[in-house]
C-alpha atoms as a PDB file:
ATOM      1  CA  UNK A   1      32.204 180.467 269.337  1.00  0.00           C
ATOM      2  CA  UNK A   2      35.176 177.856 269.582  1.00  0.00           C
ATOM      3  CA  UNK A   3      36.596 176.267 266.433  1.00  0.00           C
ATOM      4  CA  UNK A   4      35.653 172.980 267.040  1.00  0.00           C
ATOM      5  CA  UNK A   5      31.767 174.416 266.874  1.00  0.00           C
ATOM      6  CA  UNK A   6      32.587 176.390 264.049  1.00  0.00           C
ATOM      7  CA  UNK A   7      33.466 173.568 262.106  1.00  0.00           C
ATOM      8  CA  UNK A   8      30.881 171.505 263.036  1.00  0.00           C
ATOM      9  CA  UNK A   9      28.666 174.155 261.878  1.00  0.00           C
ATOM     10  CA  UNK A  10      30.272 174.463 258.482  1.00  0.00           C
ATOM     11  CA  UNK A  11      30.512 171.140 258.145  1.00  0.00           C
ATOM     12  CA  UNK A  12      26.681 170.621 258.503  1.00  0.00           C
ATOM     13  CA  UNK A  13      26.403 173.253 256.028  1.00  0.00           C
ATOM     14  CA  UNK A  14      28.147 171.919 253.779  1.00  0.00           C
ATOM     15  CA  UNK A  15      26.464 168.599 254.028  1.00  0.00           C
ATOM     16  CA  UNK A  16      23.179 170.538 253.645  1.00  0.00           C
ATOM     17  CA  UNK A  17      24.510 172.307 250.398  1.00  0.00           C
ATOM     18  CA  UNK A  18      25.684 168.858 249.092  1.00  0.00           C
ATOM     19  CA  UNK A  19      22.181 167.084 249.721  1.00  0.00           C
ATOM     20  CA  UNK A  20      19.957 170.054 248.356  1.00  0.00           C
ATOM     21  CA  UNK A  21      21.870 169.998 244.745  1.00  0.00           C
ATOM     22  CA  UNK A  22      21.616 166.227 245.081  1.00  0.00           C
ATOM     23  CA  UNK A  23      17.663 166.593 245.389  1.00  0.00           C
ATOM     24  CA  UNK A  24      17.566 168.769 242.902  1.00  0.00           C
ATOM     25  CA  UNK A  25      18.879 167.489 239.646  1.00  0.00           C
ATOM     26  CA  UNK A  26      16.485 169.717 237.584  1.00  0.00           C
ATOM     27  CA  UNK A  27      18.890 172.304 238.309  1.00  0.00           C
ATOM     28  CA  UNK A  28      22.167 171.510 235.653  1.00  0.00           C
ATOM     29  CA  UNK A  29      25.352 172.557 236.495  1.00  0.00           C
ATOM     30  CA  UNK A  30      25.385 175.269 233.914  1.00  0.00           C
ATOM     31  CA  UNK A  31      22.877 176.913 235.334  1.00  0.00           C
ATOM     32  CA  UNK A  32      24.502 176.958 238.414  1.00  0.00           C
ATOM     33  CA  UNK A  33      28.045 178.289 237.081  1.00  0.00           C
ATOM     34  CA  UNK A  34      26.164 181.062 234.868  1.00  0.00           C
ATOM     35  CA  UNK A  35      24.194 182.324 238.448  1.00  0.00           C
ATOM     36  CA  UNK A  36      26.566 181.761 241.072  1.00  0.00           C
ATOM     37  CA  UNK A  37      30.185 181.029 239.453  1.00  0.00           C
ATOM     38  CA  UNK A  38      30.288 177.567 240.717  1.00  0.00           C
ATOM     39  CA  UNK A  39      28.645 174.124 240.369  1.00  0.00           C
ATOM     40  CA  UNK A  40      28.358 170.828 241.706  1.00  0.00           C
ATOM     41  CA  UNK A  41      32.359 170.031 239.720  1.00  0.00           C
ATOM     42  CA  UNK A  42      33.658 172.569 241.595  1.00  0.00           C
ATOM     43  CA  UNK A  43      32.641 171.545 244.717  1.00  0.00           C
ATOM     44  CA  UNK A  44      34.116 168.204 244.255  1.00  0.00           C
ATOM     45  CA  UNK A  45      37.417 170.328 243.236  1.00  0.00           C
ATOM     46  CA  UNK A  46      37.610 172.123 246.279  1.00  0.00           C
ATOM     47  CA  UNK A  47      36.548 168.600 248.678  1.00  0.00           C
ATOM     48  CA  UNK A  48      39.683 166.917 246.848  1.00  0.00           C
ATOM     49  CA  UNK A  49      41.864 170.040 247.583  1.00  0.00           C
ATOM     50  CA  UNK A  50      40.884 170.357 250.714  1.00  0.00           C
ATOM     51  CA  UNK A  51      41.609 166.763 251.023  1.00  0.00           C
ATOM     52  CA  UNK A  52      45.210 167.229 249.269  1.00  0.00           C
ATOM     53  CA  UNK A  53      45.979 170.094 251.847  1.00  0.00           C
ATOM     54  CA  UNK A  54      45.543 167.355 254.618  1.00  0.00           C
ATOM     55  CA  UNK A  55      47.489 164.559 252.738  1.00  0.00           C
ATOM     56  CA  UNK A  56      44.683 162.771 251.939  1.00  0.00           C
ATOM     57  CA  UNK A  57      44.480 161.312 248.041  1.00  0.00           C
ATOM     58  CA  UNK A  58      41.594 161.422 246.769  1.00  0.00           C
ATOM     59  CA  UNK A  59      40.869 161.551 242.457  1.00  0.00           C
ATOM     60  CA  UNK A  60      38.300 163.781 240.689  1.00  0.00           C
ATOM     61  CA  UNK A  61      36.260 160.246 240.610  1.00  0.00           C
ATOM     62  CA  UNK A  62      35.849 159.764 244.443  1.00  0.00           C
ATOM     63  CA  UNK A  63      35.408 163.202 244.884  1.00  0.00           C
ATOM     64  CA  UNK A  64      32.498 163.853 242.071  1.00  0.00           C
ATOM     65  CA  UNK A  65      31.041 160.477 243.581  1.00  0.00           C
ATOM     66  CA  UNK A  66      31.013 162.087 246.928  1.00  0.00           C
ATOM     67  CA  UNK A  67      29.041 165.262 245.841  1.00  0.00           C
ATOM     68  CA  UNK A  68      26.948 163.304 243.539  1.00  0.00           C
ATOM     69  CA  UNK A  69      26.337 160.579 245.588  1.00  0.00           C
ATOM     70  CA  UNK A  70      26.784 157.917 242.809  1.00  0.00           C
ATOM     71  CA  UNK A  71      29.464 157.873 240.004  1.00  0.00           C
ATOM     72  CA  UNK A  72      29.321 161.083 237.896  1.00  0.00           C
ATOM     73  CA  UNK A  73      29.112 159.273 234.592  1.00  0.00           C
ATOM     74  CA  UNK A  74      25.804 157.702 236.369  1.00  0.00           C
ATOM     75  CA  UNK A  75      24.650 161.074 237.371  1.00  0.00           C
ATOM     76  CA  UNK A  76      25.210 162.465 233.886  1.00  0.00           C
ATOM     77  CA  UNK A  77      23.565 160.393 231.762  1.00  0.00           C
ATOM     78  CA  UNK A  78      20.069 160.386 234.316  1.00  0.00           C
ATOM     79  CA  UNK A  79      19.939 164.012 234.864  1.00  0.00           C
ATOM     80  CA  UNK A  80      22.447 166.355 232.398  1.00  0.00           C
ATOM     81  CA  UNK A  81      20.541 167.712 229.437  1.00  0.00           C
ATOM     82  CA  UNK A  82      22.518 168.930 226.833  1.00  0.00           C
ATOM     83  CA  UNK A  83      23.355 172.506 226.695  1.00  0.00           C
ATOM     84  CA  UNK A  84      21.422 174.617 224.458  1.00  0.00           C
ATOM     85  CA  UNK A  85      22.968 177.410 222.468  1.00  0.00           C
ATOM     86  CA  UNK A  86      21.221 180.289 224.771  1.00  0.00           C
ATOM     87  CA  UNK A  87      23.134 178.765 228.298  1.00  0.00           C
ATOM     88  CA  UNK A  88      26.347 178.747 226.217  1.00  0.00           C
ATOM     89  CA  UNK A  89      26.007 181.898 225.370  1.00  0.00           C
ATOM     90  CA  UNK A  90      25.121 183.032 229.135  1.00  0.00           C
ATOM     91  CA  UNK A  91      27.915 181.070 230.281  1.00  0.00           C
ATOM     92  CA  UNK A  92      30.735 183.035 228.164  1.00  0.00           C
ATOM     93  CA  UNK A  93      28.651 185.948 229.024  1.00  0.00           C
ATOM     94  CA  UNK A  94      29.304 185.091 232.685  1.00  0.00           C
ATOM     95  CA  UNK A  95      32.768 183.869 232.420  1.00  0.00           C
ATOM     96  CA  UNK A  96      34.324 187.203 230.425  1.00  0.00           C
ATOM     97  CA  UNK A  97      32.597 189.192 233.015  1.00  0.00           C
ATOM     98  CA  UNK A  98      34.250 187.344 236.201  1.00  0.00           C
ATOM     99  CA  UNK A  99      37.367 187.008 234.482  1.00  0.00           C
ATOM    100  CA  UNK A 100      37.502 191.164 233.084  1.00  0.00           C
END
C-alpha cells in the first residue's frame, strides 16, 4: 500500500471515530478515559498537535469544536452528567495503574 492510500485510509478512520462518539453522547468522556485511556479532549489534543507539527495554529477551542462538532461549552451542558463518586473513583483507579 502507498502512503498516500494509507492516509486516506486513516484519515477516514479517523473521521469515522470522530462521528461515532459524536452520535453517541450517552457515552461521557469519563467513561471513555477509565476504559480506554483516552476521550473525546484528547482527541482534540492530539488534532491541534498534529496541527502544531505542520505549522498550523489552531486553540483547544477550534479543536474541541472540531471533535464535538459544536462549541464544547454547548456540548457540555446538553450531554455531560456530572461525575458520580463511583467513576471518580474508577478513574484514579485507572490513572495510578497507567501511570505505575
Amino acid at each position: 500500500m502507498d502512503r498516500q492510500t494509507q492516509t486516506e485510509l486513516e484519515a477516514a478512520a479517523f473521521r469515522r471515530l470522530v462521528a461515532h462518539l459524536g452520535a453517541r453522547t450517552d457515552v461521557q468522556n469519563i467513561d471513555l478515559m477509565i476504559l480506554a485511556g483516552f476521550c473525546r479532549n484528547c482527541l482534540a489534543d492530539w488534532y491541534a498537535q498534529a496541527a502544531a507539527e505542520k505549522d498550523i495554529a489552531i486553540s483547544k477551542d477550534e479543536a474541541r469544536e472540531f471533535i464535538y462538532g459544536e462549541p464544547f461549552a454547548d456540548w457540555k451542558k446538553k450531554h455531560q452528567a456530572e461525575a458520580t463518586p463511583e467513576q471518580m473513583a474508577a478513574f484514579e483507579a485507572a490513572r495510578k495503574k497507567s501511570h505505575g
